[in-house]
C-alpha atoms as a PDB file:
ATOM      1  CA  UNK A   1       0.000   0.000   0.000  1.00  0.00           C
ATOM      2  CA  UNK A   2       1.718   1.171   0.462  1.00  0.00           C
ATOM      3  CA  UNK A   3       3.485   4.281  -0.137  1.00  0.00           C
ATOM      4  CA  UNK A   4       1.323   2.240   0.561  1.00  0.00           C
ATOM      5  CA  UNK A   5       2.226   2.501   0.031  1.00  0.00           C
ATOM      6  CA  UNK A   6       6.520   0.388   0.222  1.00  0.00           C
ATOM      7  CA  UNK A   7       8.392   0.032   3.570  1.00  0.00           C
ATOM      8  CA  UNK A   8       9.035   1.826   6.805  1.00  0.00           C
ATOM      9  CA  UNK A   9      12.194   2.505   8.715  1.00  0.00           C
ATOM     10  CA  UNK A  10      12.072   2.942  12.633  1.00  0.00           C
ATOM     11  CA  UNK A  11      14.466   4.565  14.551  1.00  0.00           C
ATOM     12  CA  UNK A  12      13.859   4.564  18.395  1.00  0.00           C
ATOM     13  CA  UNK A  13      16.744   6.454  19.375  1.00  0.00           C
ATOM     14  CA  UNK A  14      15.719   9.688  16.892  1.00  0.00           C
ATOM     15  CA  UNK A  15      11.678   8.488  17.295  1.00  0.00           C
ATOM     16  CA  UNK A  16      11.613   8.636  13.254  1.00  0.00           C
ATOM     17  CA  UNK A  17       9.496   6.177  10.667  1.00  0.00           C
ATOM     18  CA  UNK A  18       9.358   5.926   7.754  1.00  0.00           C
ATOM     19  CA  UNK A  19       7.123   3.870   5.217  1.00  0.00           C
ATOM     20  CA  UNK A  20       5.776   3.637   1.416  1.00  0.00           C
ATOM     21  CA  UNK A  21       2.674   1.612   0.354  1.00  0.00           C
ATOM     22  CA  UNK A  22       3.221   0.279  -3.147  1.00  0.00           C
ATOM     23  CA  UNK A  23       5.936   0.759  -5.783  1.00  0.00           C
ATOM     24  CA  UNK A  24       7.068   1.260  -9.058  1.00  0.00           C
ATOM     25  CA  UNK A  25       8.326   3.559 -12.048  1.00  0.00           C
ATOM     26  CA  UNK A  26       8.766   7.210 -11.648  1.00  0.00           C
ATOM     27  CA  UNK A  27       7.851   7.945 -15.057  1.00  0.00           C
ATOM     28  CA  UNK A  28       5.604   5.018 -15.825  1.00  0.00           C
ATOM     29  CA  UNK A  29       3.329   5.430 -18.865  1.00  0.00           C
ATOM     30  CA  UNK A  30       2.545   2.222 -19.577  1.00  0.00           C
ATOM     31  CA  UNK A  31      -0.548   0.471 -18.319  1.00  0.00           C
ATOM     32  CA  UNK A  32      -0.770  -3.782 -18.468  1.00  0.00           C
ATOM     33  CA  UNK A  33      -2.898  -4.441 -21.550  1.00  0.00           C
ATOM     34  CA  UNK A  34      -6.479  -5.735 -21.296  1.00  0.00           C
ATOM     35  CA  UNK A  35      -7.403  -8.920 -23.264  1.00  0.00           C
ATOM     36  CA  UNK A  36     -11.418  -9.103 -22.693  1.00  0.00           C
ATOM     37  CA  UNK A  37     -12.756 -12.111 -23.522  1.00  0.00           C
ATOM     38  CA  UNK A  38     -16.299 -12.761 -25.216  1.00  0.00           C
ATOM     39  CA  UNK A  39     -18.185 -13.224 -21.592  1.00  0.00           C
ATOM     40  CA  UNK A  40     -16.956 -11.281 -19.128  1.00  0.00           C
ATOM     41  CA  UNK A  41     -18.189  -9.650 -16.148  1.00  0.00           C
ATOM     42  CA  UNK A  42     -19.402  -6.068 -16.655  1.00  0.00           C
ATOM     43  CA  UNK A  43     -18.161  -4.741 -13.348  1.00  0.00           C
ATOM     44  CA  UNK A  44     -14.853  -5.702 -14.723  1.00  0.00           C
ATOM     45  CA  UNK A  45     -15.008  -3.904 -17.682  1.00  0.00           C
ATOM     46  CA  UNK A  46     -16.041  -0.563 -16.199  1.00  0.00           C
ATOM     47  CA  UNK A  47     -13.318  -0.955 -13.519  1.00  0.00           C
ATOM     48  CA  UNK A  48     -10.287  -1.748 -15.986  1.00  0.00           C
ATOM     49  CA  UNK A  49      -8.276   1.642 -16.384  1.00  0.00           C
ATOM     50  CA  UNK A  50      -5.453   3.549 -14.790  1.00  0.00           C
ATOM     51  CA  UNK A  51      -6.146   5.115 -11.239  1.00  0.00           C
ATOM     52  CA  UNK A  52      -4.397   7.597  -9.695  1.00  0.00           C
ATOM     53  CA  UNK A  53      -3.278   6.334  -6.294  1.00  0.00           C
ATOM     54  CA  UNK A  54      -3.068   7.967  -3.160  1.00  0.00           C
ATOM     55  CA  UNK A  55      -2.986   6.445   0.433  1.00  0.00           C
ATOM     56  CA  UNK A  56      -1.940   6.919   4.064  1.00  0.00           C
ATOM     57  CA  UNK A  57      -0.708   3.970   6.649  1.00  0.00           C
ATOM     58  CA  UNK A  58      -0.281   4.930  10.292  1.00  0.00           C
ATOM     59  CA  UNK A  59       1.979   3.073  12.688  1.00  0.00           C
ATOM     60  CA  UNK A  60       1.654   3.342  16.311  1.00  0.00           C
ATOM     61  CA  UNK A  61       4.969   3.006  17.925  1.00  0.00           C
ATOM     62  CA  UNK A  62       6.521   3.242  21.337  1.00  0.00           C
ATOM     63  CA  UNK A  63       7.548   6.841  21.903  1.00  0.00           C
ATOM     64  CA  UNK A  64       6.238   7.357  18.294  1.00  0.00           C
ATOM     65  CA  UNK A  65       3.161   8.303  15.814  1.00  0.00           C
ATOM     66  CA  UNK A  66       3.310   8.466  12.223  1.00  0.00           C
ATOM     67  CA  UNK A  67       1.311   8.507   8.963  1.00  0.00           C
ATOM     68  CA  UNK A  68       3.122   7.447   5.502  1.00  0.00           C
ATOM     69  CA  UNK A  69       1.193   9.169   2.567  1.00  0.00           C
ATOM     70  CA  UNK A  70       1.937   7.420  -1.059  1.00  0.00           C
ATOM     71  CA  UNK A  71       1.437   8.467  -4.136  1.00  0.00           C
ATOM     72  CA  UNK A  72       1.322   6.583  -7.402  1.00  0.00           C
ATOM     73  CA  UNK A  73      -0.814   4.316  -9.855  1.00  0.00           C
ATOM     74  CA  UNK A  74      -2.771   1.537  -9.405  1.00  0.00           C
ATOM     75  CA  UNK A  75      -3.246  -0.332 -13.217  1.00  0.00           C
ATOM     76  CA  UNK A  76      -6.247  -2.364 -13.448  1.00  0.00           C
ATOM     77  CA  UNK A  77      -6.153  -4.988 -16.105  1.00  0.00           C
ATOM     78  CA  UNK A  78      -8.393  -7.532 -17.313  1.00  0.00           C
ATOM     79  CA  UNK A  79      -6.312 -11.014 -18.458  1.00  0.00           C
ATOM     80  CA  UNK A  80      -8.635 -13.694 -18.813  1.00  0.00           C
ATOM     81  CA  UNK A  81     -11.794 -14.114 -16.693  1.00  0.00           C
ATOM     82  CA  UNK A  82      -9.900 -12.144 -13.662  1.00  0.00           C
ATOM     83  CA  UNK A  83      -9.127  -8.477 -12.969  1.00  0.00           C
ATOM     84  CA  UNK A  84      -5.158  -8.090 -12.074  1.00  0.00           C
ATOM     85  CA  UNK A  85      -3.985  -4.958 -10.004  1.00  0.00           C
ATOM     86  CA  UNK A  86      -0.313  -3.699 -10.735  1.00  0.00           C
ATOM     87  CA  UNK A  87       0.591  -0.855  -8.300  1.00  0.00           C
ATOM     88  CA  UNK A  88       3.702   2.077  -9.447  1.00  0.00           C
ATOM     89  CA  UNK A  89       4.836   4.870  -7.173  1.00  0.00           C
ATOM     90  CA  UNK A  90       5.769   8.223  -7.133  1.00  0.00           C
ATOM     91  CA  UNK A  91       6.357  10.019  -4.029  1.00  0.00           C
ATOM     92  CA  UNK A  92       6.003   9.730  -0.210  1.00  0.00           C
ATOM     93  CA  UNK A  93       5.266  12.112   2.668  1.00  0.00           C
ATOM     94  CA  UNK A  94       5.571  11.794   6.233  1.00  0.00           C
ATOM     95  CA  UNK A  95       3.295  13.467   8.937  1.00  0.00           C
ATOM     96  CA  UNK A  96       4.216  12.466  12.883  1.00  0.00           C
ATOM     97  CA  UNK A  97       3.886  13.806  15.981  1.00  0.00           C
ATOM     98  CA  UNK A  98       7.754  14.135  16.711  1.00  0.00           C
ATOM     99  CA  UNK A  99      10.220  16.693  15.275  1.00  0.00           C
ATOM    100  CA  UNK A 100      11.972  14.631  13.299  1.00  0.00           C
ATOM    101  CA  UNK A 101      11.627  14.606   9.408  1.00  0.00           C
ATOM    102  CA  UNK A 102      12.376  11.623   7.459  1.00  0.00           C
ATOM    103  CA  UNK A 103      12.572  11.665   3.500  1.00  0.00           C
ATOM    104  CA  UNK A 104      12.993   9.070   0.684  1.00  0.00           C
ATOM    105  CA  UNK A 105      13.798  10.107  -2.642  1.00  0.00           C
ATOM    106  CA  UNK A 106      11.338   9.689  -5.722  1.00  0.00           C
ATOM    107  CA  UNK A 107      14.342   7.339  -6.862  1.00  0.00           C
ATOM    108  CA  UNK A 108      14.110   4.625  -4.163  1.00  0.00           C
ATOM    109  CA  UNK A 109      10.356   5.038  -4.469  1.00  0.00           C
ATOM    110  CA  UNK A 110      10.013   3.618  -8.056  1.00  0.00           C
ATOM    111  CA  UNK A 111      12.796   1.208  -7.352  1.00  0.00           C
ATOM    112  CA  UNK A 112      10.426  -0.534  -5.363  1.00  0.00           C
ATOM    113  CA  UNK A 113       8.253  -3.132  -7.912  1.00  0.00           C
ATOM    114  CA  UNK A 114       5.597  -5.228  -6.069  1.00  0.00           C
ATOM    115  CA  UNK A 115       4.253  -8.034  -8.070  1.00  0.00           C
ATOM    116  CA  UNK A 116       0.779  -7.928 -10.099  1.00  0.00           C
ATOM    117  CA  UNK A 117      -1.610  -9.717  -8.536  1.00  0.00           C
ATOM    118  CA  UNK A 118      -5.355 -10.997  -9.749  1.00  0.00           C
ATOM    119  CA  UNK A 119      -8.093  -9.434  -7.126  1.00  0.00           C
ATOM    120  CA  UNK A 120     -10.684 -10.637  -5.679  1.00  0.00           C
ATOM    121  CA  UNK A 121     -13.885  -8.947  -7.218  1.00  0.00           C
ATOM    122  CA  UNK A 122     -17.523  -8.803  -6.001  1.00  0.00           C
ATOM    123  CA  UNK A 123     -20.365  -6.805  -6.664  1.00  0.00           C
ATOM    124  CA  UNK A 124     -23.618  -6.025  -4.705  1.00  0.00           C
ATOM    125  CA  UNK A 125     -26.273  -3.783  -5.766  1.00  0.00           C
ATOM    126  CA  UNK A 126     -24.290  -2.925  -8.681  1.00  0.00           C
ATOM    127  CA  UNK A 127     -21.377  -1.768  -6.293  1.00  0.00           C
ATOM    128  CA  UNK A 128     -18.106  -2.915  -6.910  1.00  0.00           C
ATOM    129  CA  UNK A 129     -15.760  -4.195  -4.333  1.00  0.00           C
ATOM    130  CA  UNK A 130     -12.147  -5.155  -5.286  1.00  0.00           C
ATOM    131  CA  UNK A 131      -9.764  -6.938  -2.515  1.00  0.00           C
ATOM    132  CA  UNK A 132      -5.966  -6.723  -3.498  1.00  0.00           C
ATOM    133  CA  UNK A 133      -4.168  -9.551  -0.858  1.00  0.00           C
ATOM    134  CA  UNK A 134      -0.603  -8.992  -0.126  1.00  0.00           C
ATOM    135  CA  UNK A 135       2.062 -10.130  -2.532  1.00  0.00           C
ATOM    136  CA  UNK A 136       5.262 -10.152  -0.481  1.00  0.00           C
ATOM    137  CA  UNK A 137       7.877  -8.151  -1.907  1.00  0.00           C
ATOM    138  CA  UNK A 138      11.715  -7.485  -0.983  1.00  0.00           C
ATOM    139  CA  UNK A 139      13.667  -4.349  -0.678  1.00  0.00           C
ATOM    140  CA  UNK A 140      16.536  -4.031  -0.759  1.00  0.00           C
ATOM    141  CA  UNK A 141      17.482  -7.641  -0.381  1.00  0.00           C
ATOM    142  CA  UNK A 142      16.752 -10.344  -2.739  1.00  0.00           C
ATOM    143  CA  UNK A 143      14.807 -12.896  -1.631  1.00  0.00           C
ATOM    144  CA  UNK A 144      14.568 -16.571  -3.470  1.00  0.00           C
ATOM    145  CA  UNK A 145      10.906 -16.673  -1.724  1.00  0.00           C
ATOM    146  CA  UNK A 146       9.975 -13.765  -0.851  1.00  0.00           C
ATOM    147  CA  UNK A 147       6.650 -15.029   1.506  1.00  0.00           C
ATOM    148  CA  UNK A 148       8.664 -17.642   3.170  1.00  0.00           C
ATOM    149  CA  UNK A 149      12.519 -16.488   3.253  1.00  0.00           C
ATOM    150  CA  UNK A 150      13.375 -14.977   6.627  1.00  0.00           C
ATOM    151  CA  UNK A 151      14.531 -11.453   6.959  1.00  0.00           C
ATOM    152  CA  UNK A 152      17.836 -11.355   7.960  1.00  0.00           C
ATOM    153  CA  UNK A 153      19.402 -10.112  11.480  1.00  0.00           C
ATOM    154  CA  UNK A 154      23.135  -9.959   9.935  1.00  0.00           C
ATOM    155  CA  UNK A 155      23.588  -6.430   8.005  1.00  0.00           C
ATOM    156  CA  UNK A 156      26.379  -8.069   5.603  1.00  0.00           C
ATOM    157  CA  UNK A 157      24.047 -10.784   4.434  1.00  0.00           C
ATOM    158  CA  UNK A 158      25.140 -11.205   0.525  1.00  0.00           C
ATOM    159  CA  UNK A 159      21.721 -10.796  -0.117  1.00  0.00           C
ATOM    160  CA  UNK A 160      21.351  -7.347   0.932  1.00  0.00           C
ATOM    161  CA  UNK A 161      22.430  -5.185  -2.357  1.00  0.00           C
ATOM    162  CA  UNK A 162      22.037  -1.151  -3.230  1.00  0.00           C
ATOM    163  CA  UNK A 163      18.567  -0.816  -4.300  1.00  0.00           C
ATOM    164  CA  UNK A 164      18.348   2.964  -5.053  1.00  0.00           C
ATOM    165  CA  UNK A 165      21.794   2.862  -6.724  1.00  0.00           C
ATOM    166  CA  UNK A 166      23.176   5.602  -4.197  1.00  0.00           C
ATOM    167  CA  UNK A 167      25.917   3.343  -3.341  1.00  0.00           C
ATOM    168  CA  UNK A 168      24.935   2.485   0.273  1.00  0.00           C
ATOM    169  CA  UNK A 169      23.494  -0.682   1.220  1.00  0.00           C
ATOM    170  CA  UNK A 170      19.477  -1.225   0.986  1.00  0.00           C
ATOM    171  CA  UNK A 171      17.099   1.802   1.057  1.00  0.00           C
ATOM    172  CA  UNK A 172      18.436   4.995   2.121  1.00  0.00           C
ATOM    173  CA  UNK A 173      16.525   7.022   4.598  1.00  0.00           C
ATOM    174  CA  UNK A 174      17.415  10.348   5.013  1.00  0.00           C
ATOM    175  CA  UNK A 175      16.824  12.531   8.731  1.00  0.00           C
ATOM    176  CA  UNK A 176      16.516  15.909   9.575  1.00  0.00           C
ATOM    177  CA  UNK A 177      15.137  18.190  12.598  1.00  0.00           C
ATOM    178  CA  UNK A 178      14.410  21.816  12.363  1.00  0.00           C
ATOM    179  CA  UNK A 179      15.631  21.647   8.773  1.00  0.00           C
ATOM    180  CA  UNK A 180      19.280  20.294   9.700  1.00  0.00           C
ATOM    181  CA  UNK A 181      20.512  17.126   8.494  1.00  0.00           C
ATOM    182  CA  UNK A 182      20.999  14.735  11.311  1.00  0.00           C
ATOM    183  CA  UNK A 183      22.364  11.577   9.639  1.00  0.00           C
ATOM    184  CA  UNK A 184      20.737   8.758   7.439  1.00  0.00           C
ATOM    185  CA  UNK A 185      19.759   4.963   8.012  1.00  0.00           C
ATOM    186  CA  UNK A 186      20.043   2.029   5.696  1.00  0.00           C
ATOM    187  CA  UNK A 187      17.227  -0.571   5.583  1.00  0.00           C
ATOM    188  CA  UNK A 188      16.024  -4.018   4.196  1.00  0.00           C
ATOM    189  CA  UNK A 189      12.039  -4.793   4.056  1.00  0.00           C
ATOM    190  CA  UNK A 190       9.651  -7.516   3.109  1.00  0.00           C
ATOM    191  CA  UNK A 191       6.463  -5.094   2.230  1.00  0.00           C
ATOM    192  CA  UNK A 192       3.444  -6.606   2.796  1.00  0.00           C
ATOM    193  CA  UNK A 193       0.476  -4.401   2.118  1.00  0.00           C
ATOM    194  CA  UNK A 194      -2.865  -5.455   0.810  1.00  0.00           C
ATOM    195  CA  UNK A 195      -6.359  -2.965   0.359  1.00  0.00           C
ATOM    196  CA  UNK A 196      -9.962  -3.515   0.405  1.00  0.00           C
ATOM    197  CA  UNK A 197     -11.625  -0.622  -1.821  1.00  0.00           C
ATOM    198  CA  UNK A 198     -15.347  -0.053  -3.168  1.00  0.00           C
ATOM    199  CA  UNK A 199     -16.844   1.649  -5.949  1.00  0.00           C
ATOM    200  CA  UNK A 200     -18.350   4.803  -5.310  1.00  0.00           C
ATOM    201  CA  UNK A 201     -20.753   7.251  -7.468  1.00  0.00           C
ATOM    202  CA  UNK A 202     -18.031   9.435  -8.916  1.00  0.00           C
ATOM    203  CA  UNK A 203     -15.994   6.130 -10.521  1.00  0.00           C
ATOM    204  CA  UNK A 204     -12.646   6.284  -7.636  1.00  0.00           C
ATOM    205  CA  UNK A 205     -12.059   3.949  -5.553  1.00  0.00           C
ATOM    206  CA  UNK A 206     -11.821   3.979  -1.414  1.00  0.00           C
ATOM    207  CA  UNK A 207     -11.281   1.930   1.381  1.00  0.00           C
ATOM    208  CA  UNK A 208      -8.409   0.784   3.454  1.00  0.00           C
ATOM    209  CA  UNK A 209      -5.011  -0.623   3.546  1.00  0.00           C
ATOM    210  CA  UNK A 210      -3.818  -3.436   5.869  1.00  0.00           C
ATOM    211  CA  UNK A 211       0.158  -3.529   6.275  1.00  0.00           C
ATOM    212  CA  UNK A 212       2.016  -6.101   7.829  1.00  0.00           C
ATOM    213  CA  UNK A 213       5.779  -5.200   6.661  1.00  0.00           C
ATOM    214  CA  UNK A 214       8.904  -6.335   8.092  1.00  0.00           C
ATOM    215  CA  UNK A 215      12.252  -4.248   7.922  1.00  0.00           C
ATOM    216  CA  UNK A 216      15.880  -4.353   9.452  1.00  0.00           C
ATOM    217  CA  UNK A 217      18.392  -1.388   9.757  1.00  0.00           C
ATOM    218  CA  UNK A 218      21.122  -2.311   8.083  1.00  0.00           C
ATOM    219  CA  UNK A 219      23.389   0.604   8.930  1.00  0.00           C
ATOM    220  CA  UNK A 220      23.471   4.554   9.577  1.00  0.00           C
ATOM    221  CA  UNK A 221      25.876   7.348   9.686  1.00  0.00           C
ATOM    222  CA  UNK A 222      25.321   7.614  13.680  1.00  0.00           C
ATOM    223  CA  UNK A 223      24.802   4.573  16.120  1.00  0.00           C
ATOM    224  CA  UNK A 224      22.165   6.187  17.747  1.00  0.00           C
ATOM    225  CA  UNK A 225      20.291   5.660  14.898  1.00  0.00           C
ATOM    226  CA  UNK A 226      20.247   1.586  14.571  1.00  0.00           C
ATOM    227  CA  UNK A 227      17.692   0.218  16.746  1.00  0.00           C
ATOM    228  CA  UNK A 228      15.544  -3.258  16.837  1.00  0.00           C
ATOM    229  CA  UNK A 229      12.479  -1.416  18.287  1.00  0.00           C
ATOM    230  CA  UNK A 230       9.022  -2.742  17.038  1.00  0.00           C
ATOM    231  CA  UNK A 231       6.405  -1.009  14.787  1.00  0.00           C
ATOM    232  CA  UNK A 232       2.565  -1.777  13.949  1.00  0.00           C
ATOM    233  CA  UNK A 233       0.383  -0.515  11.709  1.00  0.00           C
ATOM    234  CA  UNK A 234      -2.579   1.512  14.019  1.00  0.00           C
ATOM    235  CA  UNK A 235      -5.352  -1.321  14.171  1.00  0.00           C
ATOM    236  CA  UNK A 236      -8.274   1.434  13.590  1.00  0.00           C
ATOM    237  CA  UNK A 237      -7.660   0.757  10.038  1.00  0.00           C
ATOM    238  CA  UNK A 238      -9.995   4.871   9.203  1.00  0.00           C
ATOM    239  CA  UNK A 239      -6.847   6.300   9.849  1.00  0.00           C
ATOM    240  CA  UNK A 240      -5.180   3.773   7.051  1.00  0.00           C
ATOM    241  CA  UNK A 241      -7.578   5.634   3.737  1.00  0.00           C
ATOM    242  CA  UNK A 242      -6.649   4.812   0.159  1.00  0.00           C
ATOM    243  CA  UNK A 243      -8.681   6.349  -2.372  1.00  0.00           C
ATOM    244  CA  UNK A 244      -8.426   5.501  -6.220  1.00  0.00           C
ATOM    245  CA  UNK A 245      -9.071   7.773  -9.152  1.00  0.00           C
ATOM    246  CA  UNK A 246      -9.366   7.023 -12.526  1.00  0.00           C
ATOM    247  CA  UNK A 247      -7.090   9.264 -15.090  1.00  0.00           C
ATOM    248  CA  UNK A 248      -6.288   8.552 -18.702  1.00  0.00           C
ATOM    249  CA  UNK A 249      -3.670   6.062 -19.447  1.00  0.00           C
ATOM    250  CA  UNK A 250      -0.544   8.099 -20.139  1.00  0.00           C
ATOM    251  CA  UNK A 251      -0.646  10.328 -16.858  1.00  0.00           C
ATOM    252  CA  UNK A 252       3.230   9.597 -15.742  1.00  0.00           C
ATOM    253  CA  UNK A 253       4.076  10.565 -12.254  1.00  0.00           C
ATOM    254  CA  UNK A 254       4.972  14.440 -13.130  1.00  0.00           C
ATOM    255  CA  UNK A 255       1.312  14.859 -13.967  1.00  0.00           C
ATOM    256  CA  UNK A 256       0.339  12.991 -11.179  1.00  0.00           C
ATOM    257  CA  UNK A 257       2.178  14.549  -8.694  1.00  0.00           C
ATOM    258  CA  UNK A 258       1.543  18.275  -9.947  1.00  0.00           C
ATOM    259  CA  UNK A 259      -2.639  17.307  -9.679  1.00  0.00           C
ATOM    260  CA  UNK A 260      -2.616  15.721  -6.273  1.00  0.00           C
ATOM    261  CA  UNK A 261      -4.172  18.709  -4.591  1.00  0.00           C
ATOM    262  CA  UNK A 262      -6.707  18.635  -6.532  1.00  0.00           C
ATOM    263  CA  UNK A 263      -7.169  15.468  -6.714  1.00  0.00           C
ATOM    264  CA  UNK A 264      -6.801  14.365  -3.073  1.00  0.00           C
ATOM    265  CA  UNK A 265      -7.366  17.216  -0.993  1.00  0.00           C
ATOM    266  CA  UNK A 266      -6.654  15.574   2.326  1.00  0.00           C
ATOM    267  CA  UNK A 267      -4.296  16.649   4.919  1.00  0.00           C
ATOM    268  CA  UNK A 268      -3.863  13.873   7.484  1.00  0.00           C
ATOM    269  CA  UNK A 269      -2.825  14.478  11.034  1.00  0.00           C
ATOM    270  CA  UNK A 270      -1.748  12.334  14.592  1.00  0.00           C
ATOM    271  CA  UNK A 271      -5.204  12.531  16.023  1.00  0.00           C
ATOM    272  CA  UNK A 272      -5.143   9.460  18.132  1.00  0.00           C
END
């Protein structure tokens, strides 16, 4: 779902998270191609399209609050007698109640490629409901099964490489406070993020994202900064939103992200 939706970094020490829900190409134009066969179910072909995506995941931490807000695409495809999701991201804000500021560059965002998935899709009353489940995912370390491999605790595990291409190991998360550069952390995830969305009047999308992600700190500039502590997504899953909206199929992420006001006026806050 994440940015959402695709991973979040903790750091105890510095009371800093980060996290994405979903992943992809920065500049991705392209949008998986629809073979419809003769009988097919009508919900499916209304829903097929490209949506732009927009979500929020909030983690509940000790000493810490935090909401990840994602931006991207969500490709809806019809292959077959299924319809197939394929998620792409742009760009990823951070609200929390600390004052600490974590970024992630629009890079490592679309480095991050989750798998396309067939959804589960229902419809009542001529309503829509699509279910995306989770389709484990590794960053910044390759995993031969991704679902079943366990993350690792060593930080020079060979399967750890430079996934943002910055030269440092894993992701790279960078942290500031009061607009001063503090240091950065390193990190390796499994994201596991799945949504639940239903059709509404006005053609988008909404509903909520469940994330059950795993991540290790791999390294930082500053010891302070490595730390094992725990994080969970907040289990009153209204302050986890992700609304979809459909756009034509070559929006890229510079039109996306120069719309989003518009498109998703929202302006979460820590209100819990």
């Amino acid at each position: 779902m994440s940015a959402r939706r695709c991973f979040a970094a903790l750091v105890s020490a510095a009371a800093v998270s980060v996290a994405l829900v979903g992943c992809g190409s920065s500049d991705s134009t392209s949008t998986p191609k629809t073979t419809v066969p003769a009988k097919v179910d009508p919900a499916m072909k209304r829903l097929a399209g490209r949506y732009a995506h927009y979500d929020v995941v909030a983690y509940d931490s000790k000493g810490l609050k935090n909401l990840i807000i994602s931006y991207g695409f969500t490709d809806l495809s019809i292959k077959g007698d299924k319809l197939w999701a394929h998620e792409s991201f742009c760009h990823a804000d951070q609200v929390t109640d600390q004052p600490i500021e974590t970024i992630i560059s629009d890079v490592a965002t679309s480095a991050i490629k989750p798998v396309s998935i067939a959804v589960t899709l229902t419809t009542k009353d001529g309503k829509a409901r699509i279910q995306r489940a989770e389709t484990p995912t590794g960053i910044g370390i390759k995993f031969a099964s991704p679902a079943t491999d366990k993350l690792p605790t060593d930080p020079n595990d060979p399967r750890i490489f430079d996934h943002d291409g910055d030269g440092n190991p894993g992701i790279t998360v960078s942290i500031k406070s009061g607009g001063g550069q503090l240091g950065e952390i390193y990190i390796a995830r499994r994201e596991r993020f799945a949504y639940d969305v239903s059709e509404q009047a006005d053609r988008s999308l909404t509903g909520e994202v469940t994330d059950k992600s795993e991540q290790l700190i791999i390294g930082a500039t500053s010891k302070a900064f490595v730390s094992k502590a725990e994080w969970t997504q907040f289990p009153d899953l209204s302050k986890s939103p992700i609304v979809l909206k459909p756009v034509a199929a070559n929006w890229d992420c510079k039109k996306l992200m120069a719309s989003a006001k518009d498109l998703f006026p929202f302006n979460p806050k820590v209100d819990w």
